[in-house]
Protein backbone atom coordinates (compact mmCIF):
# COMPACT_ATOMS: atom_id res chain seq x y z
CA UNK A 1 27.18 -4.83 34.85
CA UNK A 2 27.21 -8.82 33.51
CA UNK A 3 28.60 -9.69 30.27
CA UNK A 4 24.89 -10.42 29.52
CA UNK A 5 23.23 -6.98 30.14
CA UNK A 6 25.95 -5.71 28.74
CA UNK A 7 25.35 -7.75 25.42
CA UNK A 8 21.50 -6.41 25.13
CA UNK A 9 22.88 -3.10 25.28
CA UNK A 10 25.09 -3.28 22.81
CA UNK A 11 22.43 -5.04 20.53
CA UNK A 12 20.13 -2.33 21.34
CA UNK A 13 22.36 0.65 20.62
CA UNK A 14 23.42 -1.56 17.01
CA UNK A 15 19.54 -2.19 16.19
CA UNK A 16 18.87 1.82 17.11
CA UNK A 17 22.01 2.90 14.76
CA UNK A 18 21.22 0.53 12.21
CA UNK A 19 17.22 1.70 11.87
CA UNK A 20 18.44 5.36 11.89
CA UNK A 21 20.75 4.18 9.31
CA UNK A 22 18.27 2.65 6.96
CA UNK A 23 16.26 5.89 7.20
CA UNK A 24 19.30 7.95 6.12
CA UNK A 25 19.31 5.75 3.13
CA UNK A 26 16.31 5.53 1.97
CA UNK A 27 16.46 9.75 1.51
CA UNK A 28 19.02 8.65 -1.59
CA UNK A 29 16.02 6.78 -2.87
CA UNK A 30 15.66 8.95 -6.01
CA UNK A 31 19.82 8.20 -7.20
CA UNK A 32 19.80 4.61 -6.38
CA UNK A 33 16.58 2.56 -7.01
CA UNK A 34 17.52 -0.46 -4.88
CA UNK A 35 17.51 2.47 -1.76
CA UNK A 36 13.88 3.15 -2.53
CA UNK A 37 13.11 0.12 -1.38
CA UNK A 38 13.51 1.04 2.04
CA UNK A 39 10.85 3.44 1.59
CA UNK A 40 8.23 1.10 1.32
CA UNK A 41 8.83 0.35 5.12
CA UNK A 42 8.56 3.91 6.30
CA UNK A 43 5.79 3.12 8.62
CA UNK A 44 8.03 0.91 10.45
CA UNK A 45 10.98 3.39 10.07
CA UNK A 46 9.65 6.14 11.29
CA UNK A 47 8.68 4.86 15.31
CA UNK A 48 11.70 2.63 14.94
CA UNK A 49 13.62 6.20 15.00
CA UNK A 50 12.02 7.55 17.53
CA UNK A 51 12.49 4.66 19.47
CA UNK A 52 16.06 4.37 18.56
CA UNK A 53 16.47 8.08 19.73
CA UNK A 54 15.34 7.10 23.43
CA UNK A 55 17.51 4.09 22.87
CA UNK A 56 20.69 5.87 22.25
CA UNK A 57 19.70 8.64 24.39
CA UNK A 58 19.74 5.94 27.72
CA UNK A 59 21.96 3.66 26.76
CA UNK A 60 25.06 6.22 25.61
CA UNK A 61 27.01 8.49 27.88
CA UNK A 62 29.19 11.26 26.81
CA UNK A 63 30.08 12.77 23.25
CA UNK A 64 29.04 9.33 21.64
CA UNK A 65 25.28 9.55 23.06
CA UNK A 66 25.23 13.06 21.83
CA UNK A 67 27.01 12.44 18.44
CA UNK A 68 24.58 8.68 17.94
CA UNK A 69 21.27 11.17 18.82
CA UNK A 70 21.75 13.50 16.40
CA UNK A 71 22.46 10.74 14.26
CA UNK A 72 19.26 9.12 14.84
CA UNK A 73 17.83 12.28 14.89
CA UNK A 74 18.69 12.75 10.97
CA UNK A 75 17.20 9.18 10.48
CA UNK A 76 13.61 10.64 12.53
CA UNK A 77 14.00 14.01 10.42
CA UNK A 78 14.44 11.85 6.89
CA UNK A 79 11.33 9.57 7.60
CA UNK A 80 8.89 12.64 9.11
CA UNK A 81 9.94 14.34 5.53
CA UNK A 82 8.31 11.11 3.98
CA UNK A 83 5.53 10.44 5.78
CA UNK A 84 3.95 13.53 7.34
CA UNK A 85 2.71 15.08 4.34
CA UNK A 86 0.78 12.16 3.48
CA UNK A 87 -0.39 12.50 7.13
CA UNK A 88 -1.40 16.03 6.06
CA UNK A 89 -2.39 14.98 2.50
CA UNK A 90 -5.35 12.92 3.64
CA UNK A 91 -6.44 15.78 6.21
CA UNK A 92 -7.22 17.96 3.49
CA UNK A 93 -10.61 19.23 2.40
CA UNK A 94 -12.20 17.41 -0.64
CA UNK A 95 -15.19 19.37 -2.90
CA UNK A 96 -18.88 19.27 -1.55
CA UNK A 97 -20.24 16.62 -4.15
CA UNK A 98 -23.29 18.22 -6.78
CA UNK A 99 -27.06 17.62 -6.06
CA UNK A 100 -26.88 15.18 -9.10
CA UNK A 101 -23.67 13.96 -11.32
CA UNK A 102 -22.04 11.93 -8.56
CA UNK A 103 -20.79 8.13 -9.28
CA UNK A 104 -19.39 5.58 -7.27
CA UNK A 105 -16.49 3.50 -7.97
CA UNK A 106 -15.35 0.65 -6.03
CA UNK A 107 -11.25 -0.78 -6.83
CA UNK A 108 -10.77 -4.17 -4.74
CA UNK A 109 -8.17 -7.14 -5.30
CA UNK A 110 -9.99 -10.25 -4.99
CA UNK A 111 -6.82 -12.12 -3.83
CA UNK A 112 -5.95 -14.95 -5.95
CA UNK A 113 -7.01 -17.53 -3.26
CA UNK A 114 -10.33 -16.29 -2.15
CA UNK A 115 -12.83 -18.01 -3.02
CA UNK A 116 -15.58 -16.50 -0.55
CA UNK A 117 -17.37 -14.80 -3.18
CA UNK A 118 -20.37 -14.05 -1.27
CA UNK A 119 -18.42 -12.02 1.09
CA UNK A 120 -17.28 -9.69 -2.18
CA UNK A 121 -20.86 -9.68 -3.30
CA UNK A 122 -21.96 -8.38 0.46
CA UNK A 123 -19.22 -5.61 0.02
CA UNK A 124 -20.07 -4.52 -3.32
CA UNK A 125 -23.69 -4.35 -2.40
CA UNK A 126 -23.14 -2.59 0.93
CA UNK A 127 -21.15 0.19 -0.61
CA UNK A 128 -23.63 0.33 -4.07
CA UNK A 129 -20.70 1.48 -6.54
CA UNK A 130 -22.09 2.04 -9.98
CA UNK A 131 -18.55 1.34 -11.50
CA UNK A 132 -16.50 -1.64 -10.17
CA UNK A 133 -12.81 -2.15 -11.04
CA UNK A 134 -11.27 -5.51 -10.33
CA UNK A 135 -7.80 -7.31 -9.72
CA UNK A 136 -6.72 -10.68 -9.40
CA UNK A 137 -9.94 -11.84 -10.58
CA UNK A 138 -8.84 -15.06 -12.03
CA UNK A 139 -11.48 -18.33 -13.53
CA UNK A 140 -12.02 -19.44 -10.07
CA UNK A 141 -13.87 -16.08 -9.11
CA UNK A 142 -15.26 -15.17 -12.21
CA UNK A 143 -17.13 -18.48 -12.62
CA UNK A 144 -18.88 -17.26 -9.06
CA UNK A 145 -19.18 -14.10 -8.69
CA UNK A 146 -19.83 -13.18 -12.70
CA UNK A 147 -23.25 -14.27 -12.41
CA UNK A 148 -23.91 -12.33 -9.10
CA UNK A 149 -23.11 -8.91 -10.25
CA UNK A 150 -24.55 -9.16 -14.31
CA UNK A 151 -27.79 -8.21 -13.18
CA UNK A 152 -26.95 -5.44 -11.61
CA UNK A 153 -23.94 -4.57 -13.87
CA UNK A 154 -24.81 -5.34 -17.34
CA UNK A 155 -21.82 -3.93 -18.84
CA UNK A 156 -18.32 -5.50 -18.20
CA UNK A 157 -14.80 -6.45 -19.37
CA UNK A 158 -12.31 -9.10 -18.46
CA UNK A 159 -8.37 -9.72 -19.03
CA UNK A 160 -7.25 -13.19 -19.08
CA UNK A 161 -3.87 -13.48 -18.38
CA UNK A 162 -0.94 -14.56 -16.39
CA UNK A 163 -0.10 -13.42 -12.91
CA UNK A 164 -1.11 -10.05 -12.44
CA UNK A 165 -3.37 -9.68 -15.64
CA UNK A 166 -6.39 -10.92 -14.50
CA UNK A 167 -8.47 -7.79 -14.43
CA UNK A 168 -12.35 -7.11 -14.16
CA UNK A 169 -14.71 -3.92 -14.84
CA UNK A 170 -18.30 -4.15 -14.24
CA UNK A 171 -20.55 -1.10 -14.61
CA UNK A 172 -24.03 0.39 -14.28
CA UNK A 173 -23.03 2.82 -17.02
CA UNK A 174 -22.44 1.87 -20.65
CA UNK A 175 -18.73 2.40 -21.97
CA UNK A 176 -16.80 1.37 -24.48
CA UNK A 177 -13.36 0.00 -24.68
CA UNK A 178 -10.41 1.31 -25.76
CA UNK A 179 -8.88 -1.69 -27.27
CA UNK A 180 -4.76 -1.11 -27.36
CA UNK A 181 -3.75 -4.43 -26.93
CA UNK A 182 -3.12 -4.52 -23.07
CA UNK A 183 -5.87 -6.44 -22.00
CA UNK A 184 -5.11 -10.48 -23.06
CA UNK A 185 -8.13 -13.53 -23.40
CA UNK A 186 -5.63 -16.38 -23.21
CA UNK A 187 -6.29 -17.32 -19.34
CA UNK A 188 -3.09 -19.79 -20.18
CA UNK A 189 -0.54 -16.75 -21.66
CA UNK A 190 2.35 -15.30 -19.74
CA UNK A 191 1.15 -11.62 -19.85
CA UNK A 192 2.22 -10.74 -16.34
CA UNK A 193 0.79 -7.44 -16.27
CA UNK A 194 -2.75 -5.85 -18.41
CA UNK A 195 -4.78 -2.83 -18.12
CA UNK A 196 -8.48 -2.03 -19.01
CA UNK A 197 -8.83 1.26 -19.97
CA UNK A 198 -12.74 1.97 -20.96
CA UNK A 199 -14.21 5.48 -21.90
CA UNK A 200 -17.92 6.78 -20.07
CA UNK A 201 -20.12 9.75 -20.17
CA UNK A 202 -22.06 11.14 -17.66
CA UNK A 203 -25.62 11.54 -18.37
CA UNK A 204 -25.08 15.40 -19.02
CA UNK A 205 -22.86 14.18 -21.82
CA UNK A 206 -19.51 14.79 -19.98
CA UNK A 207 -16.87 11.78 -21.13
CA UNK A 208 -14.14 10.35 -18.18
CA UNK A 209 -11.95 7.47 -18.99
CA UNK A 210 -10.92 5.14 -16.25
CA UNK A 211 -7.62 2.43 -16.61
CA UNK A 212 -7.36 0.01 -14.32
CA UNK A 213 -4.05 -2.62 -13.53
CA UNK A 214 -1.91 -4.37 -11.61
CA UNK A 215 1.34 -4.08 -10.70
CA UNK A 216 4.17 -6.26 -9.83
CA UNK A 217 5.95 -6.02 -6.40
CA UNK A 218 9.04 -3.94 -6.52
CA UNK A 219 11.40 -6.19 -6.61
CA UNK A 220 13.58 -6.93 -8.69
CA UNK A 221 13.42 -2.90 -8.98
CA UNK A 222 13.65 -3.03 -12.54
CA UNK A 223 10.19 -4.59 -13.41
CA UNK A 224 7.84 -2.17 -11.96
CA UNK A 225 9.83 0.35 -12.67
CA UNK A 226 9.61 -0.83 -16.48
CA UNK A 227 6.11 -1.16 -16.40
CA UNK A 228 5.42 2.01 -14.38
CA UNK A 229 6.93 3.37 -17.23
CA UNK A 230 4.92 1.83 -19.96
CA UNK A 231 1.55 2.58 -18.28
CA UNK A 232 3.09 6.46 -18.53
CA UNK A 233 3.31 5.99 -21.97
CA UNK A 234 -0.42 4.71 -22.07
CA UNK A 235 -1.69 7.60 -18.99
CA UNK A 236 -0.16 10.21 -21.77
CA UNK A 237 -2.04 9.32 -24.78
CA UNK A 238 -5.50 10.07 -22.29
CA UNK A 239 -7.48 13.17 -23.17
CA UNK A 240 -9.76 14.70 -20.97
CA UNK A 241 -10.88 13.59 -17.30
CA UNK A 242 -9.56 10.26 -16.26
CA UNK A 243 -9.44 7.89 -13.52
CA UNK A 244 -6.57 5.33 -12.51
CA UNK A 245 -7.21 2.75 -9.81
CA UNK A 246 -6.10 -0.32 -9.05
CA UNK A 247 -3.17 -2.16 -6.91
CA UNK A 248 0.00 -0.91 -7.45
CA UNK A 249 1.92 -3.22 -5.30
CA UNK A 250 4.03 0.18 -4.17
CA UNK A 251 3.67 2.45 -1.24
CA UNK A 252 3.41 5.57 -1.67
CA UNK A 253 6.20 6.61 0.38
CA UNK A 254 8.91 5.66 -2.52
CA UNK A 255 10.65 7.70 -5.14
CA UNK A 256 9.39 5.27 -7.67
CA UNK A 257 5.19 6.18 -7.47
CA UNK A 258 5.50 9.75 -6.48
CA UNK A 259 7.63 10.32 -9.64
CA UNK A 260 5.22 7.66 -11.68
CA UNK A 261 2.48 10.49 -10.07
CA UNK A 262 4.01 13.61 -10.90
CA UNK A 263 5.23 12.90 -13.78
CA UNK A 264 1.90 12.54 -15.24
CA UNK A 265 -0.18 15.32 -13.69
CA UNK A 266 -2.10 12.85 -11.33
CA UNK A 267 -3.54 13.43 -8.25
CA UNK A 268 -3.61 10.95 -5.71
CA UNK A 269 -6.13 10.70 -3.67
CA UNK A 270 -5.70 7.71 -1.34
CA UNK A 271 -3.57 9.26 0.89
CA UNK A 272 -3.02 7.65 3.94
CA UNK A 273 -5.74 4.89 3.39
CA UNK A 274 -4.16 1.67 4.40
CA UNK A 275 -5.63 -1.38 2.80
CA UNK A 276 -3.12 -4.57 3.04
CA UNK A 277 -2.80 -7.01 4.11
CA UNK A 278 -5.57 -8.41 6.00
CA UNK A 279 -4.03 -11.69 5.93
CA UNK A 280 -0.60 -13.40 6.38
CA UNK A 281 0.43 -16.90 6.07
CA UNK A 282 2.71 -17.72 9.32
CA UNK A 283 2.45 -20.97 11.35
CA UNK A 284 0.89 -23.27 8.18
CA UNK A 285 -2.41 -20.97 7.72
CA UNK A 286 -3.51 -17.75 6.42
CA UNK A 287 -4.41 -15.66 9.54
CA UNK A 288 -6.14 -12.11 9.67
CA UNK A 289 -3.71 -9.23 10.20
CA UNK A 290 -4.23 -5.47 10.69
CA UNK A 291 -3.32 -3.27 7.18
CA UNK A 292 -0.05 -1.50 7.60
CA UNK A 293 0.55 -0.72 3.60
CA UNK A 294 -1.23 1.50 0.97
CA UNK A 295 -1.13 -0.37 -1.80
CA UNK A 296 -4.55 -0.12 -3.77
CA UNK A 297 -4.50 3.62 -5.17
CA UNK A 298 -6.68 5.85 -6.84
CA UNK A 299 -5.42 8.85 -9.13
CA UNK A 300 -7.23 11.32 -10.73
CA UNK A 301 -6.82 14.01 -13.62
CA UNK A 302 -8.52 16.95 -15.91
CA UNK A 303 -11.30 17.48 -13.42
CA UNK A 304 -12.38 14.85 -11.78
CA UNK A 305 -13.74 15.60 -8.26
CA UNK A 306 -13.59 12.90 -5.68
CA UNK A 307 -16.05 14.17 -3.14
CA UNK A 308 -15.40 11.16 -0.68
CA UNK A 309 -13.35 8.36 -0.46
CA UNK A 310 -12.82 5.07 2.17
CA UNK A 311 -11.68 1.77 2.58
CA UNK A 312 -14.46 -0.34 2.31
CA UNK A 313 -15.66 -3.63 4.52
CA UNK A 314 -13.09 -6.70 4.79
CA UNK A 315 -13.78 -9.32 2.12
CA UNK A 316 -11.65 -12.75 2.40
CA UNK A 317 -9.31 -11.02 0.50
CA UNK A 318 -6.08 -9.87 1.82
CA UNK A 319 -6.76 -6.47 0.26
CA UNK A 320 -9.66 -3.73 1.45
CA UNK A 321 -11.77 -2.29 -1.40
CA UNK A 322 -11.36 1.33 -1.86
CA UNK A 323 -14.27 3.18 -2.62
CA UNK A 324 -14.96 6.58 -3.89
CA UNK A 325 -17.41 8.88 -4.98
CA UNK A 326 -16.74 11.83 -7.95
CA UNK A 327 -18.33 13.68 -10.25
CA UNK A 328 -17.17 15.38 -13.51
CA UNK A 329 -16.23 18.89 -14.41
């Protein structure tokens, strides 16, 4: 065998260890946070172990292939632990929706460099939510799509903030808002994160809140964890039915939203329902992408029944919409 065949197989057996490796890790997740990152890229993990399986499995001869299969074997078993019940999760039945009572909501990041407004407008129409929930909805799409939804959505709320607080809510219904302090008006401030957190009834006189945010990317760890932890703090003062949606800027693969979920009694009911990105800027352009990553998440609590729930039609933004439909117990 040349020196160079023999150099790809060495890189290939090193690539195949080193995947199964990362998989290993990320199970210790939940004791060290900067591990959990790895879980974010489970859906890359988990055919990167099976491949790294058949790897080993050719490549190896002897005690090491069988000792560096089972290896990768442990890495395959780790990331099937992660990501097959949320294979199973989105399988399951949902509640055959009332003759009357049921509402759409619609959750969609606008992507702070869209500016194709009509194409938002064509999604929000086509899918007819009565409640929409907005992020990164910053001046430059307000000034254009604000006057395209008011007649159809008389009531609404904005943050104005920095970075991730720009946040929108437009609604058939009539609510009111729960003013806490979390949702800024300075469009110049350094509020990086906000929430809008409004309360509704229901015709039949049933009352549902629904909070809406955005998150920072996880990482550095710290700072969504942080603020993960403050929106607990806000989730837990809730009474009654309530709905959380918005983009999370997490997978829900990690340690970090499954305990943000359980910890609060949510149930989350995106499962599986990959919605970013749709874009990527490589070779001095944004260029359209397949979504790999389930970032934009809805969670619900005290009966709420989501009857239905999809990824809606492709905006310009790099996110899909997520829309739902519910009633109330």
């Amino acid at each position: 065998m040349s020196f160079l065949l023999k150099l790809i197989q060495l890189g290939l057996v090193l690539g195949a260890l080193g995947v199964a490796t990362f998989a290993i890790l990320a199970l210790f997740g939940f004791a060290v946070p900067e591990l959990d990152l790895l879980n974010h890229a489970q859906i890359l993990l988990l055919p990167g172990t099976l491949i790294a399986v058949l790897v080993l499995a050719l490549m190896l001869r002897g005690w090491v292939r069988g000792a560096a299969v089972i290896y990768a074997l442990v890495g395959l078993a780790a990331s099937v632990n992660v990501m097959l019940p949320e294979y199973l999760g989105s399988l399951r039945a949902r509640p055959a929706a009332p003759e009357v009572g049921t509402i759409t909501m619609m959750t969609h990041n606008l992507f702070g460099m869209n500016y194709e407004m009509e194409k938002v407008t064509a999604a929000i129409f086509a899918e007819d939510p009565d409640i929409i929930v907005l992020q990164e909805y910053f001046g430059e799409q307000a000034s254009e799509l604000h006057p395209l939804l008011l007649a159809e959505y008389p009531n609404f709320v904005r943050c104005r903030g920095g970075k991730r607080a720009n946040l929108g809510l437009y609604s058939r219904l009539p609510f009111d808002q729960q003013e806490d302090g979390a949702c800024p008006s300075d469009a110049y401030g350094t509020t990086r994160t906000a929430h809008i957190l409004a309360r509704f009834q229901t015709e039949d006189g049933k009352a549902f809140s629904v909070i809406t945010t955005h998150m920072d990317w996880p990482i550095p760890v710290a700072r969504q964890r942080e603020q993960l932890d403050a929106l607990s703090d806000v989730v837990d003062e809730i009474e009654g039915p309530m709905i959380l949606a918005g983009d999370f800027n997490s997978t829900p693969w990690s340690y970090s939203l499954r305990q943000f979920v359980a910890g609060n009694g949510l149930v989350r009911e995106t499962m599986n329902l990959l919605t970013f990105p749709m874009s990527w800027y490589y070779f001095g352009a944004w260029r359209d992408t397949l979504p790999f990553l389930p970032l934009d998440h809805v969670m619900t609590r005290n009966g709420i029944l989501v009857h239905e729930i999809h990824a809606g039609r492709a905006t310009a933004s790099d996110h899909l919409p997520v829309v739902f439909s519910f009633s109330v117990e």
